[in-house]
C-alpha atoms as a PDB file:
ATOM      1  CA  UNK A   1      -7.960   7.045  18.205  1.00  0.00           C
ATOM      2  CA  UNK A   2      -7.360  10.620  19.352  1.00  0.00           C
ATOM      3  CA  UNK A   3      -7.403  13.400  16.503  1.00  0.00           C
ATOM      4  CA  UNK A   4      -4.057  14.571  17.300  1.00  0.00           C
ATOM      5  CA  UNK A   5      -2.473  10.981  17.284  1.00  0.00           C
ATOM      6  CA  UNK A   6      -4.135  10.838  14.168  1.00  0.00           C
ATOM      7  CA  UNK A   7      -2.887  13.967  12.822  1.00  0.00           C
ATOM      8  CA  UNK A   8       0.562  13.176  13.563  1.00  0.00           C
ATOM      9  CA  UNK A   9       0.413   9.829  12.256  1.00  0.00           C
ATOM     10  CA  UNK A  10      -1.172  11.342   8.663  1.00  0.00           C
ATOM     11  CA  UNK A  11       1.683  13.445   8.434  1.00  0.00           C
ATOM     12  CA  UNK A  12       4.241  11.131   9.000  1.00  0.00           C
ATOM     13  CA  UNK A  13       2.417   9.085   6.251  1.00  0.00           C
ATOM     14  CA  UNK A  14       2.555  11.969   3.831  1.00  0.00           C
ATOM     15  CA  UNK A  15       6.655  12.312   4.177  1.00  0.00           C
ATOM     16  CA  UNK A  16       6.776   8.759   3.455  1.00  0.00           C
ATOM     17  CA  UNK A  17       4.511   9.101   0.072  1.00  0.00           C
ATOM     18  CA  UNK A  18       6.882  12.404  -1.170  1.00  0.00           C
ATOM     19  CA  UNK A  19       9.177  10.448  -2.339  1.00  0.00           C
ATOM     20  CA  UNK A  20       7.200   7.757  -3.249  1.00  0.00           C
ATOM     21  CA  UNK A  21       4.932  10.117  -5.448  1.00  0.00           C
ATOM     22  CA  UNK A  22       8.012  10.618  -7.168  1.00  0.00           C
ATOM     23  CA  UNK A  23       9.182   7.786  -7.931  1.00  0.00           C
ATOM     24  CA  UNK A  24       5.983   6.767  -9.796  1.00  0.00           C
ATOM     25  CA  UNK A  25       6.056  10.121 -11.313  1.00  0.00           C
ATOM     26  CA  UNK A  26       8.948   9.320 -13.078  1.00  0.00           C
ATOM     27  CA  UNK A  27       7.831   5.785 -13.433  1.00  0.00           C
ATOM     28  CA  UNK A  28       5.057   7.631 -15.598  1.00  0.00           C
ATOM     29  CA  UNK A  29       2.579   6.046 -12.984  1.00  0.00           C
ATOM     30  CA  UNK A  30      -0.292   8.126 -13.131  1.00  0.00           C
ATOM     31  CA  UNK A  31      -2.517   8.923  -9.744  1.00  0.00           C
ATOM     32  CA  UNK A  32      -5.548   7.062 -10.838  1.00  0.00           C
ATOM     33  CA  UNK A  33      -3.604   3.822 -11.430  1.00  0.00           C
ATOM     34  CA  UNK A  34      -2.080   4.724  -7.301  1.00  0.00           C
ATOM     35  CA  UNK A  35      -5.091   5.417  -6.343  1.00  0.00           C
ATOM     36  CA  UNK A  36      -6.428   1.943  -7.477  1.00  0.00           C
ATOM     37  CA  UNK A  37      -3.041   0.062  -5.564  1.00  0.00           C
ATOM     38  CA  UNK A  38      -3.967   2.416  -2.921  1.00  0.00           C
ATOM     39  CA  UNK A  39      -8.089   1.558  -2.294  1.00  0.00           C
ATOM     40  CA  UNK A  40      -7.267  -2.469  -2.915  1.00  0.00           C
ATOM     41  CA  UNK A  41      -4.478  -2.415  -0.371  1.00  0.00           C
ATOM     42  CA  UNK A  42      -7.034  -0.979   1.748  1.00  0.00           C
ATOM     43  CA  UNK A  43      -9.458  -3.802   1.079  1.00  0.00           C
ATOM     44  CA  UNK A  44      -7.537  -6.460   1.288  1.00  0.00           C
ATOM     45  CA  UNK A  45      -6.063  -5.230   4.926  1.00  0.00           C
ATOM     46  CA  UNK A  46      -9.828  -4.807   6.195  1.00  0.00           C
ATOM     47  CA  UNK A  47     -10.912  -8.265   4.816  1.00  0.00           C
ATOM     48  CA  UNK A  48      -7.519  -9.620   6.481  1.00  0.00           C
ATOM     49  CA  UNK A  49      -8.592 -11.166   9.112  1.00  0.00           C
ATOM     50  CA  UNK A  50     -11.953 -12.197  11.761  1.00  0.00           C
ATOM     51  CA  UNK A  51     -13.204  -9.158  13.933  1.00  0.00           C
ATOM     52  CA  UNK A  52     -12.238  -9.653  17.507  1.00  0.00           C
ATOM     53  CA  UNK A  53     -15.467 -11.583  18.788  1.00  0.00           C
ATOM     54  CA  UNK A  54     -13.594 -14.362  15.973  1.00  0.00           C
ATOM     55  CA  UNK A  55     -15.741 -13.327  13.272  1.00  0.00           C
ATOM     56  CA  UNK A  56     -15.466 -13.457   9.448  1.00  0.00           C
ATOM     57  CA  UNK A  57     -15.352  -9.719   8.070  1.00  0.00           C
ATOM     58  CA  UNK A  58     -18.035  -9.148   5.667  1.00  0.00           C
ATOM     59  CA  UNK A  59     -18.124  -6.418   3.089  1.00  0.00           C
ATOM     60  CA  UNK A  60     -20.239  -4.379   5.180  1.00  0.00           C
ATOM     61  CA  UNK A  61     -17.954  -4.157   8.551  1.00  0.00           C
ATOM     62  CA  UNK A  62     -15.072  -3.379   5.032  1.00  0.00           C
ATOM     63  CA  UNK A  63     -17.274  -0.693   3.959  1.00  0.00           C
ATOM     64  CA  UNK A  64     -17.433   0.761   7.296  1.00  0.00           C
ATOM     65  CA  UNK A  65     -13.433   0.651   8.243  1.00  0.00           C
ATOM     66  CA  UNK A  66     -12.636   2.002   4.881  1.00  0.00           C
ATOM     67  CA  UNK A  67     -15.141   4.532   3.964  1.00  0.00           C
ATOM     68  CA  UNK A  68     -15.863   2.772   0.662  1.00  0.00           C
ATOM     69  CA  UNK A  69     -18.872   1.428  -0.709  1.00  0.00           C
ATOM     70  CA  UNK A  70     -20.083  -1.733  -0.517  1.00  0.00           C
ATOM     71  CA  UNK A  71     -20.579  -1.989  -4.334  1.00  0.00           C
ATOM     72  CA  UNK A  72     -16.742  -1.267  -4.664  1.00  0.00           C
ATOM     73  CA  UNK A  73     -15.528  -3.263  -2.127  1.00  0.00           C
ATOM     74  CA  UNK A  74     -17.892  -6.315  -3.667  1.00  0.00           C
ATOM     75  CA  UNK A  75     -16.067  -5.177  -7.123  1.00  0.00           C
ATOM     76  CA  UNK A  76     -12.160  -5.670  -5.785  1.00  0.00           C
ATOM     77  CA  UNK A  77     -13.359  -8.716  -4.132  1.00  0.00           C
ATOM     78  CA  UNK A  78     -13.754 -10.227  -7.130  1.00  0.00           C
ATOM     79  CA  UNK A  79     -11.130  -9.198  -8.662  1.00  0.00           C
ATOM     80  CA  UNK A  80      -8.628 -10.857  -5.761  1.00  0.00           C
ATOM     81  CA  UNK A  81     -11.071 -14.064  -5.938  1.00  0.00           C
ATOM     82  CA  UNK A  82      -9.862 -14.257  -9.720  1.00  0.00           C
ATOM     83  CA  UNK A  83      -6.915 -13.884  -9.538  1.00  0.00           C
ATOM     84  CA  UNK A  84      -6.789 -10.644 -11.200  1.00  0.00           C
ATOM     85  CA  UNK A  85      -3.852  -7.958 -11.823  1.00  0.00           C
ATOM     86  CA  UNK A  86      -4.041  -4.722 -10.312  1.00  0.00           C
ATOM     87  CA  UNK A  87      -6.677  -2.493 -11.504  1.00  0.00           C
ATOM     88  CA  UNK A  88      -4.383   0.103 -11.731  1.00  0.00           C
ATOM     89  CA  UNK A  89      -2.459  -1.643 -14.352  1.00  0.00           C
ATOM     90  CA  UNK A  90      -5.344  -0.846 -17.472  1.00  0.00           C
ATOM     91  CA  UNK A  91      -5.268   3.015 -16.288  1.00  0.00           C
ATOM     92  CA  UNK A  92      -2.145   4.700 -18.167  1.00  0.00           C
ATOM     93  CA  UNK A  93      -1.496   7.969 -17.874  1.00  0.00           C
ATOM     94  CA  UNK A  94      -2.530  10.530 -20.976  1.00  0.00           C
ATOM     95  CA  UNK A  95       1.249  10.560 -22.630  1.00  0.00           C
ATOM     96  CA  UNK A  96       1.147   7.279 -21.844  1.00  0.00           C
ATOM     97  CA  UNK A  97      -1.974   6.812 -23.865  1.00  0.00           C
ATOM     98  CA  UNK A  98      -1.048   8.987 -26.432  1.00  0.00           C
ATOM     99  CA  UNK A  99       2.226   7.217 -27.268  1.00  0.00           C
ATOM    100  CA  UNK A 100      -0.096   3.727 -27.367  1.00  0.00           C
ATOM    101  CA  UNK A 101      -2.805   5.622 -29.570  1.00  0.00           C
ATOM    102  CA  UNK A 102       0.174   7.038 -31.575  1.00  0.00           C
ATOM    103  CA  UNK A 103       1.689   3.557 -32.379  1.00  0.00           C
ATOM    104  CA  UNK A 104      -1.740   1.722 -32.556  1.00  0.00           C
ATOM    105  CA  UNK A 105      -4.566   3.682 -34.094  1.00  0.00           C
ATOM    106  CA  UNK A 106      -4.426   3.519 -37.645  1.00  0.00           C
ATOM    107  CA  UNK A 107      -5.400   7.440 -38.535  1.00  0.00           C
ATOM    108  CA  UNK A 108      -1.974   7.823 -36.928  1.00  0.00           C
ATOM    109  CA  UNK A 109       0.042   5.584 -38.806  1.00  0.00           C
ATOM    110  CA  UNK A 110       1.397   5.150 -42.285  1.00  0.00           C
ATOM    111  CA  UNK A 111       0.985   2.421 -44.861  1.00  0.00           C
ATOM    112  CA  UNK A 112       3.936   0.670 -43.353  1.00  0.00           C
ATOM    113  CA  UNK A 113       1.885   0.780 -39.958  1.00  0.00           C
ATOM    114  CA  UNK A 114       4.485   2.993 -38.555  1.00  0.00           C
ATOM    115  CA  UNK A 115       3.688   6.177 -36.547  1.00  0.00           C
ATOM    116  CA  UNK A 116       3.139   9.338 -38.708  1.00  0.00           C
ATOM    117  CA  UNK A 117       5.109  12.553 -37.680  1.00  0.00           C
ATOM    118  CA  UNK A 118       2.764  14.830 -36.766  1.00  0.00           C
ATOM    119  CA  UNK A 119       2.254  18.933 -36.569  1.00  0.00           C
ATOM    120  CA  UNK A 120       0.881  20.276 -33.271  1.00  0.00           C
ATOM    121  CA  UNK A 121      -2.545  21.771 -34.545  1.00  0.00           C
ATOM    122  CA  UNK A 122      -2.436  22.190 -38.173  1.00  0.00           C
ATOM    123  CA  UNK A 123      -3.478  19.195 -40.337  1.00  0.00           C
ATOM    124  CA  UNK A 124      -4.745  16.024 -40.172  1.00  0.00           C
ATOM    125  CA  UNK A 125      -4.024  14.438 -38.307  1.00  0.00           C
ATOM    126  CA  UNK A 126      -1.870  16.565 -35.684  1.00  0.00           C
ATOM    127  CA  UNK A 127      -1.168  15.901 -32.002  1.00  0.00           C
ATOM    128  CA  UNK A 128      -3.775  17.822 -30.794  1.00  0.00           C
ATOM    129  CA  UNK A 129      -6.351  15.400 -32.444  1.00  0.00           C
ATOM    130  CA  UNK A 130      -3.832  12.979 -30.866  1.00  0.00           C
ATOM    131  CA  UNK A 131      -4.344  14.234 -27.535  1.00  0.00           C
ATOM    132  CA  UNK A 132      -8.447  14.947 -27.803  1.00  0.00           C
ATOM    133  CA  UNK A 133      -8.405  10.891 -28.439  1.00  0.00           C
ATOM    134  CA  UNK A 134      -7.383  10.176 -25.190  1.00  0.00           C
ATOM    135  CA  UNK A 135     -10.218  12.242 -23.732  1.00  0.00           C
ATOM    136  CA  UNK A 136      -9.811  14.552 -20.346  1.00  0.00           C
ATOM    137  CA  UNK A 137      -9.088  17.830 -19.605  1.00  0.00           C
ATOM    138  CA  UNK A 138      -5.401  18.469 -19.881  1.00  0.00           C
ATOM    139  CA  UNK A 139      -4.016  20.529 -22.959  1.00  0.00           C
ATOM    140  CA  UNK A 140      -2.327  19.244 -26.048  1.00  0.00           C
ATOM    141  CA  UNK A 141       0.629  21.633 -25.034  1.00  0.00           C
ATOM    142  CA  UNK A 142       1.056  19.894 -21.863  1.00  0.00           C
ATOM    143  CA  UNK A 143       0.726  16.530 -22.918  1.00  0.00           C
ATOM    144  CA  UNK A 144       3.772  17.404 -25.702  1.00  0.00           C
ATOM    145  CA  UNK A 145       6.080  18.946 -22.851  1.00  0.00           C
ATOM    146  CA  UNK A 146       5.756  15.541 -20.763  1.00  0.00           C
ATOM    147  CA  UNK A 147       6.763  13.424 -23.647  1.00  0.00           C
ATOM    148  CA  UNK A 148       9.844  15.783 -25.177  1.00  0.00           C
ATOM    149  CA  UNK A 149      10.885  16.071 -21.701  1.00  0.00           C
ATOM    150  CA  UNK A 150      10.414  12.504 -21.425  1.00  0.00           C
ATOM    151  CA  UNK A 151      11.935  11.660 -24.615  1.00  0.00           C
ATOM    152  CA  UNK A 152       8.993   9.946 -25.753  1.00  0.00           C
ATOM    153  CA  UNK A 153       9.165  12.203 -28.849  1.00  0.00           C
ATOM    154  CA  UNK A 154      10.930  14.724 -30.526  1.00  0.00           C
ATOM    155  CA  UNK A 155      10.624  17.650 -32.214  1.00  0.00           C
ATOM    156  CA  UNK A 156      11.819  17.891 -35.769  1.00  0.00           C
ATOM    157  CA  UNK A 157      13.098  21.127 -37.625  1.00  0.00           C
ATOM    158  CA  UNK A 158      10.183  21.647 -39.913  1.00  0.00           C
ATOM    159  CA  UNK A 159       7.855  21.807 -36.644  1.00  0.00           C
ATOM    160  CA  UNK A 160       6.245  17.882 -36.833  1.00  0.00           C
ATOM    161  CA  UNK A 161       6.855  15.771 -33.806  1.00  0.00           C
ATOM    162  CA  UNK A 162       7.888  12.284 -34.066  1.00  0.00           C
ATOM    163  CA  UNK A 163       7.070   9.446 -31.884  1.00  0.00           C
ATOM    164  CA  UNK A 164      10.664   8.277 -30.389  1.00  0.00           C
ATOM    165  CA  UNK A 165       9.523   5.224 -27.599  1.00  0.00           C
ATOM    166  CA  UNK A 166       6.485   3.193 -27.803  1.00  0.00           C
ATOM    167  CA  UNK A 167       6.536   3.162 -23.570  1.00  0.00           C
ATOM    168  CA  UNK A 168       5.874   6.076 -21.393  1.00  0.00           C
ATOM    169  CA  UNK A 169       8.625   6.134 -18.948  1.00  0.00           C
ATOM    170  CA  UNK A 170      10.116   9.704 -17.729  1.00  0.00           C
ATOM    171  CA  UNK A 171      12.929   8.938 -16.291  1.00  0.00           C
ATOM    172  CA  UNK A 172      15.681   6.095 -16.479  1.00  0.00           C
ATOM    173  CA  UNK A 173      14.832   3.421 -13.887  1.00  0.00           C
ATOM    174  CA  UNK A 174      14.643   0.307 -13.761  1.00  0.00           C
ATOM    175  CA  UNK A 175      14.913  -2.822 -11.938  1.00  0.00           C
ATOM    176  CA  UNK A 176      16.596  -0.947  -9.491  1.00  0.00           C
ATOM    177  CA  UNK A 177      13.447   0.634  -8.593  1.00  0.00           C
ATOM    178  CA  UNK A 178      11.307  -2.550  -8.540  1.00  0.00           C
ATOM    179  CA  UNK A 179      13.841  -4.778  -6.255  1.00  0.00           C
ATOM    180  CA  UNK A 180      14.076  -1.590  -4.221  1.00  0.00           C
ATOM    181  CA  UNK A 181      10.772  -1.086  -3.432  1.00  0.00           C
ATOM    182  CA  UNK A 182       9.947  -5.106  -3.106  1.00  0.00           C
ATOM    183  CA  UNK A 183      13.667  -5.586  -0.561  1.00  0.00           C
ATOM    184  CA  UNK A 184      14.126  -2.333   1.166  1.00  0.00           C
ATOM    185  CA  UNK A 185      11.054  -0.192   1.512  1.00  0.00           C
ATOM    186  CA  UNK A 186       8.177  -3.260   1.993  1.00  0.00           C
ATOM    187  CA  UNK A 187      10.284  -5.265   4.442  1.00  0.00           C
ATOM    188  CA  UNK A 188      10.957  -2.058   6.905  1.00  0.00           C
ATOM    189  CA  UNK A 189       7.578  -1.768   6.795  1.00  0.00           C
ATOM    190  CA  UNK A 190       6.750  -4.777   6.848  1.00  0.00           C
ATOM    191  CA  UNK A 191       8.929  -5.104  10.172  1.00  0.00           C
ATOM    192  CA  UNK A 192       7.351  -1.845  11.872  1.00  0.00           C
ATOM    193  CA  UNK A 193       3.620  -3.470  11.429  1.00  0.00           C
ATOM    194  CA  UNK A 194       5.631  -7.299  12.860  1.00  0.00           C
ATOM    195  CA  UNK A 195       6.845  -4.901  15.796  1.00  0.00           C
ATOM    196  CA  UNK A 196       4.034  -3.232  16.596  1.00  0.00           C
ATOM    197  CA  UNK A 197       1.576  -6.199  16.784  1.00  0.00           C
ATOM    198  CA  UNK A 198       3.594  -8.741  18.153  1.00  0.00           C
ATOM    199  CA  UNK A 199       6.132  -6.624  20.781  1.00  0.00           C
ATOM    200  CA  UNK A 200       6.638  -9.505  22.913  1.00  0.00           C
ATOM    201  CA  UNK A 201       8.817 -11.262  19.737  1.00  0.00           C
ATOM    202  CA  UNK A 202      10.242  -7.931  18.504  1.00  0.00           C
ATOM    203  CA  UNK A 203      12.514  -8.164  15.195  1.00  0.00           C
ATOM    204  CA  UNK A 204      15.605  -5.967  15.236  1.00  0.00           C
ATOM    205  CA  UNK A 205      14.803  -2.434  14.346  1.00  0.00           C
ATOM    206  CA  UNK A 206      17.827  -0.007  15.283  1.00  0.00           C
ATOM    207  CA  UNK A 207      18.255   3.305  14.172  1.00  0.00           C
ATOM    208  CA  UNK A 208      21.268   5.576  14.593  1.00  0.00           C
ATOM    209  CA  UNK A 209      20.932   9.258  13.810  1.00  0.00           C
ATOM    210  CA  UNK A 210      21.944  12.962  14.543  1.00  0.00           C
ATOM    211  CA  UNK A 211      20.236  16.072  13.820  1.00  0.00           C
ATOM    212  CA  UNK A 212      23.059  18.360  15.349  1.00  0.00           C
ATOM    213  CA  UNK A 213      26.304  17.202  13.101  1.00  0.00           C
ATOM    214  CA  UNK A 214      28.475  19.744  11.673  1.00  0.00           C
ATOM    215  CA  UNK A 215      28.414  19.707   8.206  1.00  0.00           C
ATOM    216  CA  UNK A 216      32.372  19.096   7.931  1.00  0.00           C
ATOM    217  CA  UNK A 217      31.766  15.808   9.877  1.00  0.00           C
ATOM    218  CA  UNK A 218      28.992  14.369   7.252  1.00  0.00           C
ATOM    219  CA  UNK A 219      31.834  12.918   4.499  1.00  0.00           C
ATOM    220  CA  UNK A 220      33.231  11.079   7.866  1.00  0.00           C
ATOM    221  CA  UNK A 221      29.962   9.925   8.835  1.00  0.00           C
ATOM    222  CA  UNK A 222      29.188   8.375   5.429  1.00  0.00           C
ATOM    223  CA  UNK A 223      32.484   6.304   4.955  1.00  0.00           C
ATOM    224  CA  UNK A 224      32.429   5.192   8.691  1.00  0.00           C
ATOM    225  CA  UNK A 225      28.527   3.889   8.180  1.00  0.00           C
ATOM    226  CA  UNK A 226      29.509   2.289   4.330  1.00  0.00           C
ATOM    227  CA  UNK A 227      32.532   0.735   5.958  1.00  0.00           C
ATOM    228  CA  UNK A 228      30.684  -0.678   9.015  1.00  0.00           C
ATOM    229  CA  UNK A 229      27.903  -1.731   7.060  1.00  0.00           C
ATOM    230  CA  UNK A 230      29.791  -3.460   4.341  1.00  0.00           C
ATOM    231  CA  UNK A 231      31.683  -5.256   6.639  1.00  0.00           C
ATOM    232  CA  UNK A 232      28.406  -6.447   8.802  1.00  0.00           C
ATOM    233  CA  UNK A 233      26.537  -7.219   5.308  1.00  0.00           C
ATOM    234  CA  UNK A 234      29.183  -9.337   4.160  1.00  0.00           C
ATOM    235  CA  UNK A 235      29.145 -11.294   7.610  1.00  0.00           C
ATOM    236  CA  UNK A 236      25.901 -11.997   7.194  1.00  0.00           C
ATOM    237  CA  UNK A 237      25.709 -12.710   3.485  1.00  0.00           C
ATOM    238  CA  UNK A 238      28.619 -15.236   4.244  1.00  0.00           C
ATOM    239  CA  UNK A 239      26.710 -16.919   7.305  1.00  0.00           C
ATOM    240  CA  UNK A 240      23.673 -17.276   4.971  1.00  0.00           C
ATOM    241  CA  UNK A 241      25.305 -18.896   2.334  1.00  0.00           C
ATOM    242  CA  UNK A 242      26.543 -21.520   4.687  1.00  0.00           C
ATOM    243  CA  UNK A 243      23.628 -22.404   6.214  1.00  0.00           C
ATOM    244  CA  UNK A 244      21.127 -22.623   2.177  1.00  0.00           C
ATOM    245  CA  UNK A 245      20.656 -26.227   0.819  1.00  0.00           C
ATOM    246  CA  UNK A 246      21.625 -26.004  -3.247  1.00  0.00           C
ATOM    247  CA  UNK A 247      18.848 -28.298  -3.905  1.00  0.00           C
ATOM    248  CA  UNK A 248      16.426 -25.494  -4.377  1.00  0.00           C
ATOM    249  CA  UNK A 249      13.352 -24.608  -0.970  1.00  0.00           C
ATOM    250  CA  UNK A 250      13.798 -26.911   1.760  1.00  0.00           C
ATOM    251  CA  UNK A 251      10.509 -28.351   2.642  1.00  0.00           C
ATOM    252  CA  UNK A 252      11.495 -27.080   6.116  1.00  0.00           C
ATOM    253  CA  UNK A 253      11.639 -23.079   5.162  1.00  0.00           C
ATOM    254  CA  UNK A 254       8.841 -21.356   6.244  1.00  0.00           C
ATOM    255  CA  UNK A 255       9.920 -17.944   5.238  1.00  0.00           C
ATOM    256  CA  UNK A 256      11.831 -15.346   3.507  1.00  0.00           C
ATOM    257  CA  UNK A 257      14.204 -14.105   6.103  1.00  0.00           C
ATOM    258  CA  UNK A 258      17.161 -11.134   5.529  1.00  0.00           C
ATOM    259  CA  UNK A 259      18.780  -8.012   7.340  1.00  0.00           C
ATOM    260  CA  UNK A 260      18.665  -4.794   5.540  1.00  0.00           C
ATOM    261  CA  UNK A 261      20.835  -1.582   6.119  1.00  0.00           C
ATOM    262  CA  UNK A 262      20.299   1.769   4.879  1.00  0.00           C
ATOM    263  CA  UNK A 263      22.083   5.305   4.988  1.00  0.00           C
ATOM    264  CA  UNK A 264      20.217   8.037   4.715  1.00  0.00           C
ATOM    265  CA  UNK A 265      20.155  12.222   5.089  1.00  0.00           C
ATOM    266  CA  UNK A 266      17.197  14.401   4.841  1.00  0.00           C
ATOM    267  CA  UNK A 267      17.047  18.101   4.735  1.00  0.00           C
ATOM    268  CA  UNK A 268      14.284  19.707   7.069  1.00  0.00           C
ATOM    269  CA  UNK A 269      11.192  19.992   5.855  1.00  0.00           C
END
């Protein structure tokens, strides 16, 4: 693979994680715990299938497509041979942490075994000794703007802090995020890696864009693609529903099958 083809290729990568980076930012999903999703993908793609002279692919031959070590590779490998959840899951982020230390560890709680309120340096125990439990580098004072902005505490009017949520999670989503992720973003993917492999049985993959609309033609643009795609949604949700049996998976269905259609608008840059 040519270093510019490459270089292209990483960059259209990186627009794609933006807004993914964000989204698990205000998931209050930490890089290490990505990073982890990020190296097993990797692993389990290399180990997918035999080399092209039919062979099996041995951690080594991973180790070399991957840049990992064999000693990590070995480790993921048993942790997919077992069944295991993601790595990633057991590495929370440090106001994630320090809300579980808050609610769990008993020099923070009171006889009730309810979180104490807590000062920021002054006493003990205070958040700062909070915050130094968790271990790492990053400040106390940084680690309490996450989780007021957050809401994960608050601040009270003699100074103390008070635990609010016993889960990290900056921002309001929800299932919405999951079943996006898991319907939109992995089956267009998905589809670009079925397309790319296997041209000769193509799956639809259309895409309709303009980067030279006026602005006073956008509002027009979005009604006329919601109108035309709710009308082309419901014709297919209707056809679908015909054709399911009620009595649950049909020992004939081999697969998940669906047709997904998206709006979108992006700035430059």
């Amino acid at each position: 693979m040519n270093i510019e083809f490459q270089s292209r290729l990483l960059d259209a990568v990186h627009r794609c994680l933006r807004p993914i980076a964000r989204l698990l930012l205000g998931a209050g999903v930490s890089y290490a715990q990505f990073e982890d999703l990020a190296k097993r993908a990797f692993i389990e793609q290399a180990f997918g299938g035999p080399d092209s002279r039919g062979r099996t692919t041995n951690v080594s031959r991973v180790a070399v497509r991957t840049g990992l070590s064999r000693k990590e590779i070995a480790r993921y490998k048993a942790l997919a041979e077992t069944n295991s959840k993601s790595v990633g899951t057991f590495q929370i982020g440090r106001p994630a942490r320090a809300l579980q230390l808050w609610h769990t560890d008993r020099d923070f709680l009171n006889d009730a075994g309810n979180p104490v309120d807590l000062p920021f340096d002054d006493g003990q125990p205070c958040f700062t000794d909070l915050v130094r439990r968790v271990g790492g580098d990053v400040p106390a004072g940084a680690v309490r703007a996450e989780l007021l902005s957050a809401g994960g505490m608050l601040e009270l009017p003699n100074g103390k802090f008070r635990a609010q949520k016993r889960f990290f999670v900056p921002s309001a989503y929800g299932e919405d995020l999951i079943v996006g992720l898991a319907f939109i973003v992995g089956p267009v993917l998905e589809t670009l890696r079925h397309n790319l492999e296997k041209p000769e049985a193509a799956f639809i993959q259309r895409v309709a864009y303009s980067d030279h609309l006026p602005n006073a033609s956008v509002e027009s643009f979005r009604r006329l693609s919601h109108d035309q795609a709710e009308q082309l949604m419901q014709r297919v949700d209707q056809w679908l529903a015909t054709h399911e049996k009620d009595e649950g998976v049909p020992e004939d269905a081999e697969r998940r099958v669906g047709l997904g259609v998206f709006y979108f608008e992006r700035a430059d840059g």
